[in-house]
Protein backbone atom coordinates (compact mmCIF):
# COMPACT_ATOMS: atom_id res chain seq x y z
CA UNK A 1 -27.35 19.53 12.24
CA UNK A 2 -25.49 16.60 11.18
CA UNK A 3 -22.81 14.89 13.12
CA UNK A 4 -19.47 14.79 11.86
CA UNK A 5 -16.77 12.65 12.86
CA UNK A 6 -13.07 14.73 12.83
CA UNK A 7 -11.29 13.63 15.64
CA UNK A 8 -9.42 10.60 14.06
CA UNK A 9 -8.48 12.36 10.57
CA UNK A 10 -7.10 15.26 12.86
CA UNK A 11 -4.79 12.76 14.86
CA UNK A 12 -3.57 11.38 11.76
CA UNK A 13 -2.68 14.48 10.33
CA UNK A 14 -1.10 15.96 13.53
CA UNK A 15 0.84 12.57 13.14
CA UNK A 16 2.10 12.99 9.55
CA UNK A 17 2.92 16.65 10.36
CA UNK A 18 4.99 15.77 13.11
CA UNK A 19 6.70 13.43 10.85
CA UNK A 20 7.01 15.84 8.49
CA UNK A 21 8.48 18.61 10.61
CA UNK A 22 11.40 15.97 12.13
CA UNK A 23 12.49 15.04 8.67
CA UNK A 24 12.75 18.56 8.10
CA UNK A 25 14.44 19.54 10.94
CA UNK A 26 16.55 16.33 10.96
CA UNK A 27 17.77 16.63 7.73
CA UNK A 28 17.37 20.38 6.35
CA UNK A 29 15.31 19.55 3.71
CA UNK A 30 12.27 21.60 3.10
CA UNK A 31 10.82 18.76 0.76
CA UNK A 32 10.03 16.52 3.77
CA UNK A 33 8.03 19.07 5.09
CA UNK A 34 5.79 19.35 2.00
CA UNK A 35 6.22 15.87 1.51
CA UNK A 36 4.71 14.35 4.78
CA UNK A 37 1.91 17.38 4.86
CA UNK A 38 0.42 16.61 1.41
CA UNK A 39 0.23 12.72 2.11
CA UNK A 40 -0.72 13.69 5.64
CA UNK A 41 -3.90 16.06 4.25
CA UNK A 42 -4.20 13.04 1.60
CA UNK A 43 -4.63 10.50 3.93
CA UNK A 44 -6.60 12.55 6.61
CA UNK A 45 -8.86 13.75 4.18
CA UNK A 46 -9.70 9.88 3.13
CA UNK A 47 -10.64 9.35 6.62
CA UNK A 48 -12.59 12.14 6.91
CA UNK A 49 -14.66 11.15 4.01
CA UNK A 50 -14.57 7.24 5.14
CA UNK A 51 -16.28 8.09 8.55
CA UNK A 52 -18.66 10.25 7.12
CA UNK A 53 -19.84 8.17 4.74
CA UNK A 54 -18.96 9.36 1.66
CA UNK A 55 -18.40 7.21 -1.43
CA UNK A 56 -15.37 5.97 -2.71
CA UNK A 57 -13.46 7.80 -0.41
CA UNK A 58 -10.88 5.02 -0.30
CA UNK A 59 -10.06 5.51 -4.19
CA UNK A 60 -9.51 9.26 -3.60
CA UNK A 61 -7.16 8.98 -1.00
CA UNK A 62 -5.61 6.38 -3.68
CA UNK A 63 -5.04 9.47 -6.59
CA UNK A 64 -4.64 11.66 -4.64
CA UNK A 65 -1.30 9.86 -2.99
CA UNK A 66 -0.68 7.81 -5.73
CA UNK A 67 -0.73 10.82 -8.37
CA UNK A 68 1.81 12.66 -6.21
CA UNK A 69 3.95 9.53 -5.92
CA UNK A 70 3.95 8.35 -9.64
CA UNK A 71 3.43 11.45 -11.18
CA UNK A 72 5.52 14.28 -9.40
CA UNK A 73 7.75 12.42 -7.21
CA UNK A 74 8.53 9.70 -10.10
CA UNK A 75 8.05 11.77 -13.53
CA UNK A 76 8.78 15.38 -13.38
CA UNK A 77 11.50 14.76 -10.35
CA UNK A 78 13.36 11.95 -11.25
CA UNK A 79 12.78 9.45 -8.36
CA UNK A 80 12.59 6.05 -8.49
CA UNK A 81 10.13 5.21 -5.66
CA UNK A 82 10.19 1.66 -6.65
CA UNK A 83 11.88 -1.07 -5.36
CA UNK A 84 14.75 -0.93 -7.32
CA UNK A 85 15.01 2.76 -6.06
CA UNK A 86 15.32 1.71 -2.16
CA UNK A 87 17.94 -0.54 -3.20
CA UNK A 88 19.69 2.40 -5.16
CA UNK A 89 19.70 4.89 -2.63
CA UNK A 90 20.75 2.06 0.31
CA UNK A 91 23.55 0.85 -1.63
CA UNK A 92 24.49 4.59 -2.23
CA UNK A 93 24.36 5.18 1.94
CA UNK A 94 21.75 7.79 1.30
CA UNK A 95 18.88 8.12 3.85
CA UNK A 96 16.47 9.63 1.01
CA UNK A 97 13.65 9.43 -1.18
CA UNK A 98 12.57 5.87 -1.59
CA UNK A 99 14.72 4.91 1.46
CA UNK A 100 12.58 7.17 3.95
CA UNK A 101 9.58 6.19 1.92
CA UNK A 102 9.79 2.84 2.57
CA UNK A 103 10.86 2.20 5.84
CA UNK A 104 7.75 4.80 7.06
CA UNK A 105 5.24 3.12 4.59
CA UNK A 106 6.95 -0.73 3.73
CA UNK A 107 9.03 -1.89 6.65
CA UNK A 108 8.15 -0.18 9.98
CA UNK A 109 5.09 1.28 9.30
CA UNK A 110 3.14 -1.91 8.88
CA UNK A 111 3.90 -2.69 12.31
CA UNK A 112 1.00 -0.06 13.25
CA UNK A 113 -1.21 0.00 10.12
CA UNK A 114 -0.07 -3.59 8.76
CA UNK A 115 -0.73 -3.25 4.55
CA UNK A 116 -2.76 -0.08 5.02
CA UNK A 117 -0.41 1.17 2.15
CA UNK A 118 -1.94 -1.37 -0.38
CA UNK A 119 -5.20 0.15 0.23
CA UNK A 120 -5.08 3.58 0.22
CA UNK A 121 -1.46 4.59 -1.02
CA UNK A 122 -0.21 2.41 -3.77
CA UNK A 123 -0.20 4.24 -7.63
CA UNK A 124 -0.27 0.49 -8.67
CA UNK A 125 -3.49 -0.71 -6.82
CA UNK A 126 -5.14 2.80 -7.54
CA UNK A 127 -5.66 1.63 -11.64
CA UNK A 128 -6.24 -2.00 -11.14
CA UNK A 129 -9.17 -0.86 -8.29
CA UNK A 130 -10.81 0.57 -11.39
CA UNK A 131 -11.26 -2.94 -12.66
CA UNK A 132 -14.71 -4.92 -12.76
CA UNK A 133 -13.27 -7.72 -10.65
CA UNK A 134 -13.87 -6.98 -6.97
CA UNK A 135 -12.90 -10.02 -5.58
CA UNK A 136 -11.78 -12.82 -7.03
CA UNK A 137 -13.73 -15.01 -9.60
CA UNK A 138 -12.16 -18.72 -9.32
CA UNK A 139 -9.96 -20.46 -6.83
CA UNK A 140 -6.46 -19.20 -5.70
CA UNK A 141 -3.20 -20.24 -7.64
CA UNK A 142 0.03 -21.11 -5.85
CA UNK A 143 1.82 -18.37 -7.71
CA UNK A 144 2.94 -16.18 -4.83
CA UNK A 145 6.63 -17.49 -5.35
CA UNK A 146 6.65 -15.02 -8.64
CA UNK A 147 6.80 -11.77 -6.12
CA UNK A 148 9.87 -13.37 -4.28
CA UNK A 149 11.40 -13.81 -7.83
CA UNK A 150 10.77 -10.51 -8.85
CA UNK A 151 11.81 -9.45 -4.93
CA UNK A 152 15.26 -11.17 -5.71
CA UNK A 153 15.70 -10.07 -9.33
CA UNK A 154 15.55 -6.48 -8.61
CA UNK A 155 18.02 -6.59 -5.84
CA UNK A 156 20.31 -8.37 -8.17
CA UNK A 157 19.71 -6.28 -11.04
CA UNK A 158 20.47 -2.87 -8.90
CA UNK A 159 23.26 -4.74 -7.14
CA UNK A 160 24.98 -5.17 -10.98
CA UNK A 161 24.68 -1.76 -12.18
CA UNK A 162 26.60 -0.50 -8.40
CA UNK A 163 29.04 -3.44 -8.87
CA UNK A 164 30.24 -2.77 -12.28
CA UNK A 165 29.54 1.11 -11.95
CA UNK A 166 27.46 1.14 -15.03
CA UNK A 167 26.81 5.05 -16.38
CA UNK A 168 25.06 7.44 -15.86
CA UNK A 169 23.04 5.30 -13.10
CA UNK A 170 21.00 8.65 -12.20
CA UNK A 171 19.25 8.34 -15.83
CA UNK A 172 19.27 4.62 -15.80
CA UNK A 173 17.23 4.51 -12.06
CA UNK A 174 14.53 7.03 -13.89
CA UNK A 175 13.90 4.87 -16.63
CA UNK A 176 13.81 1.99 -14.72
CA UNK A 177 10.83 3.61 -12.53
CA UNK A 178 9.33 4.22 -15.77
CA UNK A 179 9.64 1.15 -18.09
CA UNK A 180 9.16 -0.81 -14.75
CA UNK A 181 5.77 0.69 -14.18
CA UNK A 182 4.57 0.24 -17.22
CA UNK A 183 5.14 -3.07 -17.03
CA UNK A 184 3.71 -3.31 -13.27
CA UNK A 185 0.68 -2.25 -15.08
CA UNK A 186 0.54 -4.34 -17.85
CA UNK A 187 0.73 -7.49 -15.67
CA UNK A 188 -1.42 -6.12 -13.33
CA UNK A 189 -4.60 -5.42 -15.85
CA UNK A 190 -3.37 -8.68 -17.51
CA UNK A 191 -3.56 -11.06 -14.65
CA UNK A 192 -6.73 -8.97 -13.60
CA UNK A 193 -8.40 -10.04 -16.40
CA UNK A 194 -7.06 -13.62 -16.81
CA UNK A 195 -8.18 -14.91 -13.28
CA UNK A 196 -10.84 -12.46 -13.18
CA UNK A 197 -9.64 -11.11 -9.60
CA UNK A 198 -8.37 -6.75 -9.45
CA UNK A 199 -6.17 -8.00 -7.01
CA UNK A 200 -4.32 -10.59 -8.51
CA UNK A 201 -0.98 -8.65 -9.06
CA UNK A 202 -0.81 -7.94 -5.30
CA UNK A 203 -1.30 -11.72 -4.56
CA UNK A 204 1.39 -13.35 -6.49
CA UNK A 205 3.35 -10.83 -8.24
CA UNK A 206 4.13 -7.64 -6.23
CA UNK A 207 7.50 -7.89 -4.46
CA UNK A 208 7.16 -5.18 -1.79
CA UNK A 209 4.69 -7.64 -0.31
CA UNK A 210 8.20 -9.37 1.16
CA UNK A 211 8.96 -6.36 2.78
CA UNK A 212 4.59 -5.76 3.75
CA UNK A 213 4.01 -9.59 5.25
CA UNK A 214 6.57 -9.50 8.61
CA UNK A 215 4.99 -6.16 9.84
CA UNK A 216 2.20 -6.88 9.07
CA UNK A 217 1.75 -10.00 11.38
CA UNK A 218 1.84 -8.13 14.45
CA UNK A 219 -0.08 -4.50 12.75
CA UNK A 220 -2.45 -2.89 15.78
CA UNK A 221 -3.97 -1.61 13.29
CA UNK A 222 -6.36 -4.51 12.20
CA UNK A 223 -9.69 -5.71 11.74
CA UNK A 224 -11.69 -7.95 14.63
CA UNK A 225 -14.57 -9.99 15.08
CA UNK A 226 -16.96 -10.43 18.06
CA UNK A 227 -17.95 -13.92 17.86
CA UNK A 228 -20.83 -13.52 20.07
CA UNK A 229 -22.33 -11.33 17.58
CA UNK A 230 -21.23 -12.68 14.12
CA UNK A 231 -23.95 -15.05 12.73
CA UNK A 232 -21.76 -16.44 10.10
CA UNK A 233 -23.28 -15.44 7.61
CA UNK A 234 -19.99 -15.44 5.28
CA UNK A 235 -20.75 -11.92 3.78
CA UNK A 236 -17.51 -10.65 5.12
CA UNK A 237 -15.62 -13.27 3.26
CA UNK A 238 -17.48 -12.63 0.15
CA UNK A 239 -16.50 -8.99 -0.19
CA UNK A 240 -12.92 -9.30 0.55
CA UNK A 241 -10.60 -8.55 -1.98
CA UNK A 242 -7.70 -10.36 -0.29
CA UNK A 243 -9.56 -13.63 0.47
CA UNK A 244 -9.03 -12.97 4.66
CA UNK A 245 -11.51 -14.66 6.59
CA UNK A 246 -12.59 -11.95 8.99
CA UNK A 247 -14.53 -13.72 11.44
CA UNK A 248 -11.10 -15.75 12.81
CA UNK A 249 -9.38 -13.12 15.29
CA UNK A 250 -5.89 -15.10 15.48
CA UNK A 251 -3.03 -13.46 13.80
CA UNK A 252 -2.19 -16.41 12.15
CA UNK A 253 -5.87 -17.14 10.09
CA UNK A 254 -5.26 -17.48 6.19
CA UNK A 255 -4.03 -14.71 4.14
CA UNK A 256 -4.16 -12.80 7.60
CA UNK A 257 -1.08 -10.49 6.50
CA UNK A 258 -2.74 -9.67 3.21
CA UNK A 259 -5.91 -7.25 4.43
CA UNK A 260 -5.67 -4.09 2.89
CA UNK A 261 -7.86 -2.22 5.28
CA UNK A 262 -10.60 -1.34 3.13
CA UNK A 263 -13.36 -2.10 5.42
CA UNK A 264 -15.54 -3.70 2.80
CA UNK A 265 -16.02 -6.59 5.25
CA UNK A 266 -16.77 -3.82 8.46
CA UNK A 267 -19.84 -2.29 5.68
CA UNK A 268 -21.30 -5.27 4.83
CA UNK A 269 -21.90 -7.10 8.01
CA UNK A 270 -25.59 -7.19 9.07
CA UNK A 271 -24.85 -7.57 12.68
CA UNK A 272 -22.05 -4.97 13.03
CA UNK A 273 -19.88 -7.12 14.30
CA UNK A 274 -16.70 -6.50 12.86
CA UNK A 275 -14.41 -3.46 14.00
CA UNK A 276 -10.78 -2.18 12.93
């Protein structure tokens, strides 16, 4: 009978519920409770599959969250889970929606599972994964200043429609989740296909990465080497979609902050000698 490997997609779901049921009983809102549980069984069930070896189950833990977060939460409810929505909500002194979302998935959370959103969470990187472009085709651009443009443009653009109370701001922060979107994906696919890299929009265009990168520094949540094992064989580098260079264990190695946790590097060593 074949092995299989539950434990650690149990604890994670335990986890989420017990988030879930605190929210709940915190702030006597049923939502959080079927909030937290679906990405909890979303994100368990990605594990479950990952550990027993079943294929892309990274990308289905990406629709399946991703779907709920663009499609339900976003469309048919109204939220704006974007940036521009955490600013909302903050500015409004409302600890809801985008502003729990992001300080559990964005701003604390990285601190245990560093960019693990990026990988398995975001509705953004769920589309552009579909692209032919792995990992990246031709050298990296000095472009990452565009995300802390964007970073500062949508703080100022929220903090102008609170300032001069600009009407009705409930419909205005829905169509800003949706025009903004659709040009999130736009940008994405088109700097996908221009530098020839599916990961391009994360690396120099995506703002939440300001909030991703400080947490993400000190995540215990990341993948290791064991030097005595690795023959450097530079496989691990080759299948990395974030350019990190695996086999260098210090916090501080290039691009260190931007690994997305999708183990492509932990598959495709010979010698098993990486680890997360």
């Amino acid at each position: 009978m074949k092995h299989i490997e539950w434990k650690a997609p149990l604890l994670l779901w335990v986890v989420f519920e017990g988030i879930a049921a605190t929210l709940w009983l915190v702030l006597h809102n049923p939502f959080y409770l079927m909030n937290f549980s679906y990405i909890g069984t979303g994100l368990a069930l990605g594990v479950l599959l990952y550990l027993n070896r079943r294929p892309a189950a990274r990308n289905v833990t990406q629709w399946i969250i991703g779907m709920y977060m663009l499609v339900y939460l976003g469309l048919m409810k109204g939220e704006n889970m974007q940036l521009e929505g955490f600013w909302y909500y903050l500015f409004q002194g409302l600890f809801e929606a985008a502003v729990i979302h992001y300080l559990i998935a964005k701003i604390a959370g990285p601190l245990i599972f560093g960019r693990g959103w990026c990988g398995y969470a975001c509705w953004t990187a769920m589309v552009l994964d579909l692209l032919p472009y792995k990992t990246r085709c031709a050298p990296r651009r000095r472009w990452t200043w565009m995300r802390y443009a964007l970073f500062v443009l949508s703080l100022l653009f929220v903090t102008a429609l609170v300032a001069f109370r600009v009407q009705p701001l409930e419909r205005i922060m829905q169509w800003s989740f949706v025009i903004g979107n659709l040009l999130y994906y736009a940008a994405g696919i088109t700097l996908a296909l221009v530098l020839k890299d599916n990961r391009a929009f994360c690396k120099y265009l995506c703002p939440v990465v300001v909030f991703l990168k400080p947490a993400s520094y000190f995540s215990r949540l990341r993948v290791t080497c064991d030097n005595t094992a690795c023959i450097s064989c530079g496989k691990c580098r080759s299948v990395c979609p974030m350019d990190v260079d695996m086999t260098d264990n210090a916090r501080s190695r290039p691009h260190g902050t931007e690994c997305i946790l999708c183990l492509r590097c932990v598959e495709a060593c010979p010698q098993k000698a990486l680890k997360c």
